[in-house]
N, C-alpha and C. Protein backbone atom coordinates (compact mmCIF):
# COMPACT_ATOMS: atom_id res chain seq x y z
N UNK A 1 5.93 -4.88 -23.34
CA UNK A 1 5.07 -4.85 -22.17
C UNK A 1 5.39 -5.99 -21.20
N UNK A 2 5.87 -7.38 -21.84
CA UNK A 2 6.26 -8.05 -20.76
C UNK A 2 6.97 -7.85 -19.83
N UNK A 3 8.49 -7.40 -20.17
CA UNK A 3 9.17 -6.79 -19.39
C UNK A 3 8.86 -5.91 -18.16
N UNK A 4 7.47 -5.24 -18.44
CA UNK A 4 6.82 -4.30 -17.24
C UNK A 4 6.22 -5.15 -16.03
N UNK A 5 5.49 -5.76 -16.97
CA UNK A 5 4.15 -6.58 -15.92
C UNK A 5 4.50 -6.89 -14.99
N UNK A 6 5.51 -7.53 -14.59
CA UNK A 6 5.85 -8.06 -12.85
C UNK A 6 6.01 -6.31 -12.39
N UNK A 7 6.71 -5.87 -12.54
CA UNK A 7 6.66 -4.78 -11.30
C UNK A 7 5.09 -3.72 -11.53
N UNK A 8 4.52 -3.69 -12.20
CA UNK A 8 3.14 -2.97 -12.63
C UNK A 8 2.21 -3.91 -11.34
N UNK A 9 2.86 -5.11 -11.80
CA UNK A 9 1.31 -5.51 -10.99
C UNK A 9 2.21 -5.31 -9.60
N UNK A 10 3.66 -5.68 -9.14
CA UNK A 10 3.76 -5.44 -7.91
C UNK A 10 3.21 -4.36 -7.17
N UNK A 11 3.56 -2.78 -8.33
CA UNK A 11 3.18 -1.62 -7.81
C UNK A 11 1.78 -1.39 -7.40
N UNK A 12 0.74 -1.95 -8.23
CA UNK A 12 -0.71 -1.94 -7.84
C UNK A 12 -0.55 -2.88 -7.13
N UNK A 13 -0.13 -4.32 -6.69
CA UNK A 13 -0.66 -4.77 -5.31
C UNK A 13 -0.35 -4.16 -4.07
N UNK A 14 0.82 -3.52 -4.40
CA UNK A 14 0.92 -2.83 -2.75
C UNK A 14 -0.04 -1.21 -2.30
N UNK A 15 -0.93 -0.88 -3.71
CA UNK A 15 -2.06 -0.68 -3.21
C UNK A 15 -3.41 -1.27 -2.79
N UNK A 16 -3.33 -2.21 -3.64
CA UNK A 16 -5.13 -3.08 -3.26
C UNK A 16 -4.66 -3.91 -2.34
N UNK A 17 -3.50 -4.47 -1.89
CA UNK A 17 -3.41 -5.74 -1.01
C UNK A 17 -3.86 -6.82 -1.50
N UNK A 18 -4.17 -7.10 -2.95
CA UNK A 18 -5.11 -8.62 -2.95
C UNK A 18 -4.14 -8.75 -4.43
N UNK A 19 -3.27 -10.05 -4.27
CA UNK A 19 -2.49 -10.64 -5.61
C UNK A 19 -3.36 -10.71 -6.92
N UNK A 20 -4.37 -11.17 -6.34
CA UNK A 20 -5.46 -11.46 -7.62
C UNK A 20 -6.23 -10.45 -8.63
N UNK A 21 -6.26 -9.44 -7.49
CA UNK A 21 -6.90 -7.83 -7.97
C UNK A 21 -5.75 -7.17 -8.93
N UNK A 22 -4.68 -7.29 -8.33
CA UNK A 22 -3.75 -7.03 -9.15
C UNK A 22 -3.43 -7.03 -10.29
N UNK A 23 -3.16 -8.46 -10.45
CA UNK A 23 -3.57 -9.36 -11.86
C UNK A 23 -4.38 -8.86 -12.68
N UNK A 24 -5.11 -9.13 -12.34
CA UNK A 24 -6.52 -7.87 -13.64
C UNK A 24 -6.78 -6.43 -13.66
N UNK A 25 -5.91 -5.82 -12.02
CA UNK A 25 -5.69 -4.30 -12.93
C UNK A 25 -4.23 -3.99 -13.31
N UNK A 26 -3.46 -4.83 -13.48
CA UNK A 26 -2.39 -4.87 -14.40
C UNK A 26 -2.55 -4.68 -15.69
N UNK A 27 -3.82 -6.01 -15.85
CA UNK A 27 -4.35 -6.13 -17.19
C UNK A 27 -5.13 -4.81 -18.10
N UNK A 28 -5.90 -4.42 -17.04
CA UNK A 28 -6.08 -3.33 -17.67
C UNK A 28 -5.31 -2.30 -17.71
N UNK A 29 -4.12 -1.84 -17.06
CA UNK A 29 -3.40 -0.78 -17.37
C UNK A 29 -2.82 -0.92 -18.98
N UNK A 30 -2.80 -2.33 -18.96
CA UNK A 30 -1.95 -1.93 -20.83
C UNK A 30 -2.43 -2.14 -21.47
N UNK A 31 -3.84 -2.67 -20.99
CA UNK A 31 -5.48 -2.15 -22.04
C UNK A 31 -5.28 -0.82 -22.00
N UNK A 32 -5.47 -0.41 -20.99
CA UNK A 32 -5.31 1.53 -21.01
C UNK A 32 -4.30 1.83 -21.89
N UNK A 33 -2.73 1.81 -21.62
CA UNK A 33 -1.73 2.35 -22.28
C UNK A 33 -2.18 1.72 -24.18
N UNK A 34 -2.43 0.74 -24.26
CA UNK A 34 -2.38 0.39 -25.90
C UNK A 34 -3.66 1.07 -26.52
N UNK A 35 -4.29 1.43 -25.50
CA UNK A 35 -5.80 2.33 -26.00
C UNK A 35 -5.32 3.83 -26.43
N UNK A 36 -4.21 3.79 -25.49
CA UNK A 36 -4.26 5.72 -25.48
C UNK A 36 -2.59 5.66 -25.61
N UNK A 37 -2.39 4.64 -26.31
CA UNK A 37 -0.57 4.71 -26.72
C UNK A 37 -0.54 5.83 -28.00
N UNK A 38 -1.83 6.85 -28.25
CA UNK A 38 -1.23 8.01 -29.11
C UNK A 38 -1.39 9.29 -28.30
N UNK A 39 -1.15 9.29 -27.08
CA UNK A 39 -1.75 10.22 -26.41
C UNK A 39 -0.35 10.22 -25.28
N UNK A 40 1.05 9.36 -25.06
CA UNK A 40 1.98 9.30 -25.17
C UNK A 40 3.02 10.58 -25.48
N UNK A 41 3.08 11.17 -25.02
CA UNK A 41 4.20 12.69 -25.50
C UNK A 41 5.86 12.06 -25.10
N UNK A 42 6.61 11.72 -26.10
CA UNK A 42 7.91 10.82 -25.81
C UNK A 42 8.99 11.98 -25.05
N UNK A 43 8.08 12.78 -24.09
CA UNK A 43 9.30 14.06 -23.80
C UNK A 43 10.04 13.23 -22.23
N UNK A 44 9.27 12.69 -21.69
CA UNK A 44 9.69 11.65 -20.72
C UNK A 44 9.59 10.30 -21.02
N UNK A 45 10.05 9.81 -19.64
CA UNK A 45 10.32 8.23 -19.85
C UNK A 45 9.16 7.27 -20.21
N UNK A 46 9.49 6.39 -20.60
CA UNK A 46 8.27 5.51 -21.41
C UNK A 46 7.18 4.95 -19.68
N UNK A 47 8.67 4.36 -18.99
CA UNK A 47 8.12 4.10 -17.69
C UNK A 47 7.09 4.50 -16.13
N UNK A 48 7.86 6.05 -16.31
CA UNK A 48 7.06 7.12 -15.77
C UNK A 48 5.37 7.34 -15.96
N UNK A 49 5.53 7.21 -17.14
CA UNK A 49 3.65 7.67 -18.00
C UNK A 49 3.24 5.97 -17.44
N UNK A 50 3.45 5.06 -17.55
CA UNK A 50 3.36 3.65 -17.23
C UNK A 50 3.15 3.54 -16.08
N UNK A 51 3.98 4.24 -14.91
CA UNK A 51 3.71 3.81 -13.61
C UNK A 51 2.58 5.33 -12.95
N UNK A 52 2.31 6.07 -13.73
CA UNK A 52 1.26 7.05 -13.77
C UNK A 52 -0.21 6.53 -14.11
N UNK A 53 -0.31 5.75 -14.81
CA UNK A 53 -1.60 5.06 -15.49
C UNK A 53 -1.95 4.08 -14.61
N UNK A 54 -0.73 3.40 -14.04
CA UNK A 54 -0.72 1.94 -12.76
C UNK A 54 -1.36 2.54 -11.98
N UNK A 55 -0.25 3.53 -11.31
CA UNK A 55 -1.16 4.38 -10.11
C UNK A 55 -3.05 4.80 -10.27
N UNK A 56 -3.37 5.43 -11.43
CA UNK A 56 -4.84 6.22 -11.52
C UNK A 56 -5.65 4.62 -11.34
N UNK A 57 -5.02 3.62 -12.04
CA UNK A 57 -6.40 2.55 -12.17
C UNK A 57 -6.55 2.14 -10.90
N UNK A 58 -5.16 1.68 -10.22
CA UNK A 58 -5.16 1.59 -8.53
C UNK A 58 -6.17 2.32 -7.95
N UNK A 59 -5.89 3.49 -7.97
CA UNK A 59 -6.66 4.77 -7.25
C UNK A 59 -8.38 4.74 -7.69
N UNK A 60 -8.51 4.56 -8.64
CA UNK A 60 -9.62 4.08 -9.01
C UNK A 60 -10.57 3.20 -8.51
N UNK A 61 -9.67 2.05 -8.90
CA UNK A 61 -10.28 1.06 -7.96
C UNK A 61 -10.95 1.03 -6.65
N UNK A 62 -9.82 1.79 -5.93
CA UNK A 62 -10.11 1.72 -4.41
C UNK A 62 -11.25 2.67 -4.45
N UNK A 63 -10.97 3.50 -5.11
CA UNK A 63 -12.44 4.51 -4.92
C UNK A 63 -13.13 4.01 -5.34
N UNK A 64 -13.69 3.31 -6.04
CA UNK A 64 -15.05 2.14 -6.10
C UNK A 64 -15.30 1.26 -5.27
N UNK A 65 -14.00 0.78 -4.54
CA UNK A 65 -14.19 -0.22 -3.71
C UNK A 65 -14.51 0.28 -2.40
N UNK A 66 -15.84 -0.33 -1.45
CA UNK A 66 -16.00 0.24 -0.26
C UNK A 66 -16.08 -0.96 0.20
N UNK A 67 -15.77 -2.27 0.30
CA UNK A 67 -16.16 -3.29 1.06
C UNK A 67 -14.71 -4.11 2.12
N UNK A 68 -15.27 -4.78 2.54
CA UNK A 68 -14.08 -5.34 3.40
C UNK A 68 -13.76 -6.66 2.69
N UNK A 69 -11.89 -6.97 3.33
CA UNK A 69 -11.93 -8.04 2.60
C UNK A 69 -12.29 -8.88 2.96
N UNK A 70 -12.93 -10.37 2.62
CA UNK A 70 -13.35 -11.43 3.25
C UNK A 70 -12.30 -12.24 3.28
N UNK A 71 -11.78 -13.53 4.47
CA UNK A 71 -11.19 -14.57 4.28
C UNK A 71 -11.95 -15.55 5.05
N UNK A 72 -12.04 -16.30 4.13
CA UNK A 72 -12.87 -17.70 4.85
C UNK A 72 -12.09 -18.57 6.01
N UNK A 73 -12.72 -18.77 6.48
CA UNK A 73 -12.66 -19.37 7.96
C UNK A 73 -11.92 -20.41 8.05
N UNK A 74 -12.07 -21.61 6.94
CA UNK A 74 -11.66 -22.60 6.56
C UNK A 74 -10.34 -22.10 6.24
N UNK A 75 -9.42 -20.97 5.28
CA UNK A 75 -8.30 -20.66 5.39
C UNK A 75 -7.38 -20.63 6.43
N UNK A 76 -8.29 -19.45 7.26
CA UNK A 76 -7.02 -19.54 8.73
C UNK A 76 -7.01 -21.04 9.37
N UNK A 77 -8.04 -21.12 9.58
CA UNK A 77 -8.10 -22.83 10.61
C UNK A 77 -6.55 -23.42 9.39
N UNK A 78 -7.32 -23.31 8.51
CA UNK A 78 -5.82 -24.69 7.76
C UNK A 78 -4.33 -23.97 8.00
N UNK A 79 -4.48 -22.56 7.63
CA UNK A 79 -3.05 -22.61 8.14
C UNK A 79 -2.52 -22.05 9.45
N UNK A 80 -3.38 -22.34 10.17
CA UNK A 80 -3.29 -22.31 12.35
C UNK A 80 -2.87 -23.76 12.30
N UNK A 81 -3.55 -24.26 11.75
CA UNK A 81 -2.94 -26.15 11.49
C UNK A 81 -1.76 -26.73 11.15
N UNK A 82 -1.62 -26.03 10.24
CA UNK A 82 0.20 -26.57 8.75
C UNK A 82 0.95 -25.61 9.98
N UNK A 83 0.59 -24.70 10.82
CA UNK A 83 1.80 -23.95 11.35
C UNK A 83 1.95 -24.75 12.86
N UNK A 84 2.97 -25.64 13.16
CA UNK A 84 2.98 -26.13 14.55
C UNK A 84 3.79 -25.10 15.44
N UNK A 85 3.99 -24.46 15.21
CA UNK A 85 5.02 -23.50 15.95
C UNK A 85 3.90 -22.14 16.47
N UNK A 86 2.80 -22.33 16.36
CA UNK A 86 1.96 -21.43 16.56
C UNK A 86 2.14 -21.07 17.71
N UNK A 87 2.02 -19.31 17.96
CA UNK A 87 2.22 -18.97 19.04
C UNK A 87 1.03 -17.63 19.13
N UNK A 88 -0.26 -17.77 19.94
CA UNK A 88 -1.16 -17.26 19.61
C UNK A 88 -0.88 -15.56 19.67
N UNK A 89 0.35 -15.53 21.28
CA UNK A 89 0.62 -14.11 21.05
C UNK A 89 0.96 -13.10 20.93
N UNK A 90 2.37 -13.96 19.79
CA UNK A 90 2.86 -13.22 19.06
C UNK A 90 2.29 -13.37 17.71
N UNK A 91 1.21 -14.03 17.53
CA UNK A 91 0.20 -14.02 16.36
C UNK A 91 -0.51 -12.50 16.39
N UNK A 92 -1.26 -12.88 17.48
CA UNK A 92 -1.68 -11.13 17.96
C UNK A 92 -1.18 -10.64 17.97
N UNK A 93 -0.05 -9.89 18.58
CA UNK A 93 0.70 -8.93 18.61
C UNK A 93 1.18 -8.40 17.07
N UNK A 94 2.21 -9.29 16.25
CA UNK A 94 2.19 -9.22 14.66
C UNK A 94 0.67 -8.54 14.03
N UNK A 95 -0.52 -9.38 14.33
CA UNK A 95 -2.11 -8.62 13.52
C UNK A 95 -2.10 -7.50 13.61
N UNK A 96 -2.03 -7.07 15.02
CA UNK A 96 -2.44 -6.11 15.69
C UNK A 96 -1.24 -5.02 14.75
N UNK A 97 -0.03 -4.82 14.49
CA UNK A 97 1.02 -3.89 14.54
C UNK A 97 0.71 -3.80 13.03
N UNK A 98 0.53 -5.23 12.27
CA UNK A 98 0.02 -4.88 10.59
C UNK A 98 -1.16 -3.92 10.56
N UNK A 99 -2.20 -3.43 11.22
CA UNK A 99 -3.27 -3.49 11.36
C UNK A 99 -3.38 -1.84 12.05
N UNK A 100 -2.45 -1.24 12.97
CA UNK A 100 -1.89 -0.21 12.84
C UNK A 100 -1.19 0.64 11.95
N UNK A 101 -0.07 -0.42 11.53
CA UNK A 101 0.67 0.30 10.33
C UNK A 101 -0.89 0.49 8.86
N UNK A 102 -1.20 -0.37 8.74
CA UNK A 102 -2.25 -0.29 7.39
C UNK A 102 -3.55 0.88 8.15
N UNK A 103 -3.84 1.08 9.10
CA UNK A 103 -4.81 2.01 9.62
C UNK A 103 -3.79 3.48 9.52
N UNK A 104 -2.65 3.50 10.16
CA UNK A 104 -1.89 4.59 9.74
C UNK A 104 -1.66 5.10 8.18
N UNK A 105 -1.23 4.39 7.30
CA UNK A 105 -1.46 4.75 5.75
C UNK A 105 -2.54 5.21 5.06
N UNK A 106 -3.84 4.51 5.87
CA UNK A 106 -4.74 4.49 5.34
C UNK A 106 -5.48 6.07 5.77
N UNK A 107 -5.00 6.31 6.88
CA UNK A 107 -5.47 7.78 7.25
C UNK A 107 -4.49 8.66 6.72
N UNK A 108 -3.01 8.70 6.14
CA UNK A 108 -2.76 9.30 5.53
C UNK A 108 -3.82 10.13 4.21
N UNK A 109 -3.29 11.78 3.97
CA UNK A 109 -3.73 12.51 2.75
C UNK A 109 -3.50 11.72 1.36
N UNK A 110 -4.40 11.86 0.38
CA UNK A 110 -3.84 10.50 -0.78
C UNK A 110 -2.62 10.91 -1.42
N UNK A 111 -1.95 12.32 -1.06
CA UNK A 111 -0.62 12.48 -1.86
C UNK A 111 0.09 11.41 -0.67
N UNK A 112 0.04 11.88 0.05
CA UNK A 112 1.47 11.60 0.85
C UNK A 112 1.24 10.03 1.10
N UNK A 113 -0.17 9.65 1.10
CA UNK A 113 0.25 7.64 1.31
C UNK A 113 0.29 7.14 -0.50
N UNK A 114 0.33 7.78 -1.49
CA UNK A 114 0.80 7.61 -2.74
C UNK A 114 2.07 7.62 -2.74
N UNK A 115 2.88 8.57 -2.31
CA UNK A 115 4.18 8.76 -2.71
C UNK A 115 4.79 7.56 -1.15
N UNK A 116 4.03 7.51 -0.10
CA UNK A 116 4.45 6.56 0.69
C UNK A 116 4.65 5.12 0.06
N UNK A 117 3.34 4.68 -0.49
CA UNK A 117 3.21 3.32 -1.24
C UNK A 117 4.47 3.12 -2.14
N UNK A 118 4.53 4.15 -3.22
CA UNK A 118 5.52 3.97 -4.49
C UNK A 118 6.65 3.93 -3.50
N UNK A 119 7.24 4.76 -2.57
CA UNK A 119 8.94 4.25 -2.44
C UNK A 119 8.98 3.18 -1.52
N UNK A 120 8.17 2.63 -0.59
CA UNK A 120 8.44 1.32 0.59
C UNK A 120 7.89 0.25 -0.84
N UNK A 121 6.58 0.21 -0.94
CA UNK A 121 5.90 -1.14 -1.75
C UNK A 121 6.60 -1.12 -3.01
N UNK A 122 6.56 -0.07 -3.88
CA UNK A 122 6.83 0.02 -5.37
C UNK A 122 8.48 0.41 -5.44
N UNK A 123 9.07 0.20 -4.63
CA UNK A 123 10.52 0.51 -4.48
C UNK A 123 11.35 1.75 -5.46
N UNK A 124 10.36 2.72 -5.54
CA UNK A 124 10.52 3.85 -6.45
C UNK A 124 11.69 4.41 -5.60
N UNK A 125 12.58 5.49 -6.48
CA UNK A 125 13.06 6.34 -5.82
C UNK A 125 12.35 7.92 -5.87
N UNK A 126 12.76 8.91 -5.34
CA UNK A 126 12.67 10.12 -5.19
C UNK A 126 12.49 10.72 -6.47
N UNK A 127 12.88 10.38 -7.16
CA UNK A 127 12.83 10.83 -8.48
C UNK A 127 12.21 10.15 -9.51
N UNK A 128 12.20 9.11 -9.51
CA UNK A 128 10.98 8.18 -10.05
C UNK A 128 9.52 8.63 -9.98
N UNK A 129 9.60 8.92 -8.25
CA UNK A 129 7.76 9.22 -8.11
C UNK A 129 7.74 10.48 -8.41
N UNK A 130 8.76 11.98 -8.70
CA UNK A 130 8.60 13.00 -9.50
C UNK A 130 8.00 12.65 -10.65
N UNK A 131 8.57 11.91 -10.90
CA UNK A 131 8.37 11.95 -12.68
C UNK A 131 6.57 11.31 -12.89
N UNK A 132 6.65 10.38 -12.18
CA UNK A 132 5.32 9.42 -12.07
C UNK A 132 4.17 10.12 -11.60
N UNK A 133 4.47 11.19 -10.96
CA UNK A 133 3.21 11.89 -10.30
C UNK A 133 3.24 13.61 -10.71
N UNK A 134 4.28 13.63 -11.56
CA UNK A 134 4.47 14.71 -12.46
C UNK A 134 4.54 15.80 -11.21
N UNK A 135 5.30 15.45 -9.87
CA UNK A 135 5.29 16.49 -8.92
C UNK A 135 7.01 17.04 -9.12
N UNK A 136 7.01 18.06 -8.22
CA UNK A 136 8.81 18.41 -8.21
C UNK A 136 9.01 17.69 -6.90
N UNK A 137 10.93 17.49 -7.23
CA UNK A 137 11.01 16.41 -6.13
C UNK A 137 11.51 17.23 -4.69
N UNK A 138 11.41 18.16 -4.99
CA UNK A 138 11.31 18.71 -3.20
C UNK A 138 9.89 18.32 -2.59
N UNK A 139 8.83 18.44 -3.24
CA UNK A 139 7.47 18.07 -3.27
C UNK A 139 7.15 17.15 -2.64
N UNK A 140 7.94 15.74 -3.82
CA UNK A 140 8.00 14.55 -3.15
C UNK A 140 8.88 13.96 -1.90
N UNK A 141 9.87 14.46 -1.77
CA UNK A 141 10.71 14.57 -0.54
C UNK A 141 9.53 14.86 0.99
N UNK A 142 9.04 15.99 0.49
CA UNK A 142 8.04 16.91 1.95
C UNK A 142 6.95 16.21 2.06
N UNK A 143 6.48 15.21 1.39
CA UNK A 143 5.41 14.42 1.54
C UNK A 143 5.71 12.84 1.84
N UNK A 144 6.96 12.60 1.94
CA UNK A 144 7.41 11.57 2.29
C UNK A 144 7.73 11.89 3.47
N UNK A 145 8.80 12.60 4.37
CA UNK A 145 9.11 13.24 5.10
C UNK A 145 7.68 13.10 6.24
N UNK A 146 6.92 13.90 5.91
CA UNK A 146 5.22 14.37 6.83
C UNK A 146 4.32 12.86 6.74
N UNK A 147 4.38 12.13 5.41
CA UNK A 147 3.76 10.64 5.61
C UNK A 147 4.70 9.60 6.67
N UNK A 148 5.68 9.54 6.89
CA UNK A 148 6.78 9.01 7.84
C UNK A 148 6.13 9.38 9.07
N UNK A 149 6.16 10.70 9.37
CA UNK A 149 6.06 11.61 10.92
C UNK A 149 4.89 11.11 11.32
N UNK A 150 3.81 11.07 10.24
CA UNK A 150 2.29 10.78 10.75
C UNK A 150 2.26 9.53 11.37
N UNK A 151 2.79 8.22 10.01
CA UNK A 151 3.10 6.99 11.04
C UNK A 151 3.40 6.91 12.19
N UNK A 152 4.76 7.44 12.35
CA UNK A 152 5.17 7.58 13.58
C UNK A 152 4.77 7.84 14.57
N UNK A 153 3.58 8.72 14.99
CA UNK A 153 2.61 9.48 15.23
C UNK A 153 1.62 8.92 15.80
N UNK A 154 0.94 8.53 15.23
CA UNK A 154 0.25 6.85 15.19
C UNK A 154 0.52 5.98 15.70
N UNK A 155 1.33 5.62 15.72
CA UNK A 155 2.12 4.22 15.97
C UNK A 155 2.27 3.93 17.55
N UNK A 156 2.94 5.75 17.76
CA UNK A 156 3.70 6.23 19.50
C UNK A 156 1.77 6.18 20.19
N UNK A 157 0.80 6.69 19.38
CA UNK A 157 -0.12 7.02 20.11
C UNK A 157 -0.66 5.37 20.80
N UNK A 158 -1.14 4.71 19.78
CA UNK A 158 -1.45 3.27 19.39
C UNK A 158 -0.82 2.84 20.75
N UNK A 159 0.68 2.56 20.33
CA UNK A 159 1.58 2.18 21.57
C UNK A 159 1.23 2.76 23.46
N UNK A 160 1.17 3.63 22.79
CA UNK A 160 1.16 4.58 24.44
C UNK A 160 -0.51 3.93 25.11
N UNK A 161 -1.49 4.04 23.83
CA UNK A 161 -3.12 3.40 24.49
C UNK A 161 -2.83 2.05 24.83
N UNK A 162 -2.25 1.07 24.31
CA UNK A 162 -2.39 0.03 24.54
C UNK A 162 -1.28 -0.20 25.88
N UNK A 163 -0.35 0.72 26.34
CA UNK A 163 0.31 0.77 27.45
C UNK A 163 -0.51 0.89 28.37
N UNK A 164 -1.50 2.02 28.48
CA UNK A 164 -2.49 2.27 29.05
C UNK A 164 -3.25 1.68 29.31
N UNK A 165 -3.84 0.81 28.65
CA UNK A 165 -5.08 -0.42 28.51
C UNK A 165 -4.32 -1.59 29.55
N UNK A 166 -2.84 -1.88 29.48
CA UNK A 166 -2.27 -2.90 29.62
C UNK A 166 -1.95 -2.45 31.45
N UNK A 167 -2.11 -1.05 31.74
CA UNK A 167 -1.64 -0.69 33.31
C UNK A 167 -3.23 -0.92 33.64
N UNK A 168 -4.01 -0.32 33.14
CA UNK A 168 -5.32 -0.37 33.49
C UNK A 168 -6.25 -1.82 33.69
N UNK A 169 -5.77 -2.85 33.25
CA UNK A 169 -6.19 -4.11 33.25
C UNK A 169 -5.73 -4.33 34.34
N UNK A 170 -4.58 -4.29 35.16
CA UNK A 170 -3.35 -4.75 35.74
C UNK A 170 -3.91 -4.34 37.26
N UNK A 171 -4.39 -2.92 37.24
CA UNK A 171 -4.63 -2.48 38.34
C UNK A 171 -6.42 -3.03 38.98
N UNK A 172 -7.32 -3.50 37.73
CA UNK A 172 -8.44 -3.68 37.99
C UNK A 172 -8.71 -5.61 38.52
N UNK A 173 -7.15 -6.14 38.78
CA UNK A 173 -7.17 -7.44 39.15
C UNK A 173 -7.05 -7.23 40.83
């Protein structure tokens, strides 16, 4: 199991976003797997069923979780401080585009920002997240494919309003 744990917990943080959350549903995934290590069918990879169990507790989670994250105040101030190179706006601009991209995923269908997460965050391949989500990989291909387009989608719209916002300010001086 050691051998797993760094990429288990990588794969669940690049669903919860929080290092720490991670950490303890790492922990419980191989509470899970050593609970139900007879329930294991050795017809696939040991890894696959592993990054299948990562995924459900992830998924889990978030479906319990309805709250926002908090960061204390005292954090940013200290590191707006340690950073002298601060540049407020390309600070903004960077928030703002994380903040799109994570609103775009997040409105993704849960197949297609699952199989999105596993190959960008969890550096799965095409055939990895077959196996992991027990889908066929044309499946996973067409849901990668349509989760891409949607971003994109998003992104052009996002872009195009805030073009808009940015002529519309311009003209009301």
């Amino acid at each position: 199991m050691r051998r797993h744990r760094e990429w288990v917990r990588h794969l669940i943080c690049a669903f919860v976003r929080d290092s720490e959350q991670a950490e303890d549903l790492a922990q419980e995934v191989f509470c899970r797997v050593h609970e139900r290590r007879g329930d294991y069918v050795a017809q696939g990879k040991f890894t696959a069923w592993l990054k299948r169990v990562a995924v459900n507790v992830a998924r889990d989670y978030l479906r319990r979780r309805k709250r926002a994250v908090l960061v204390p105040l005292e954090t940013v101030e200290n590191t707006l401080a340690e950073d002298s190179a601060f540049d407020p706006a390309a600070a903004f601009a960077s928030r703002m585009l994380r903040e799109e991209i994570r609103e775009a995923i997040t409105s993704l269908p849960q197949e297609q920002r699952q199989v999105l997460i596993l190959h960008y965050f969890g550096e799965r391949s095409v055939e990895q997240i077959a196996a992991a989500t027990n889908s066929p990989i044309g499946t996973v291909k067409s849901r990668l494919f349509h989760s891409r387009r949607r971003i994109r989608e998003a992104l052009a719209a996002a872009a195009a309003a805030a073009q808009e916002q940015t002529e519309q300010g311009a003209k009301n001086r």
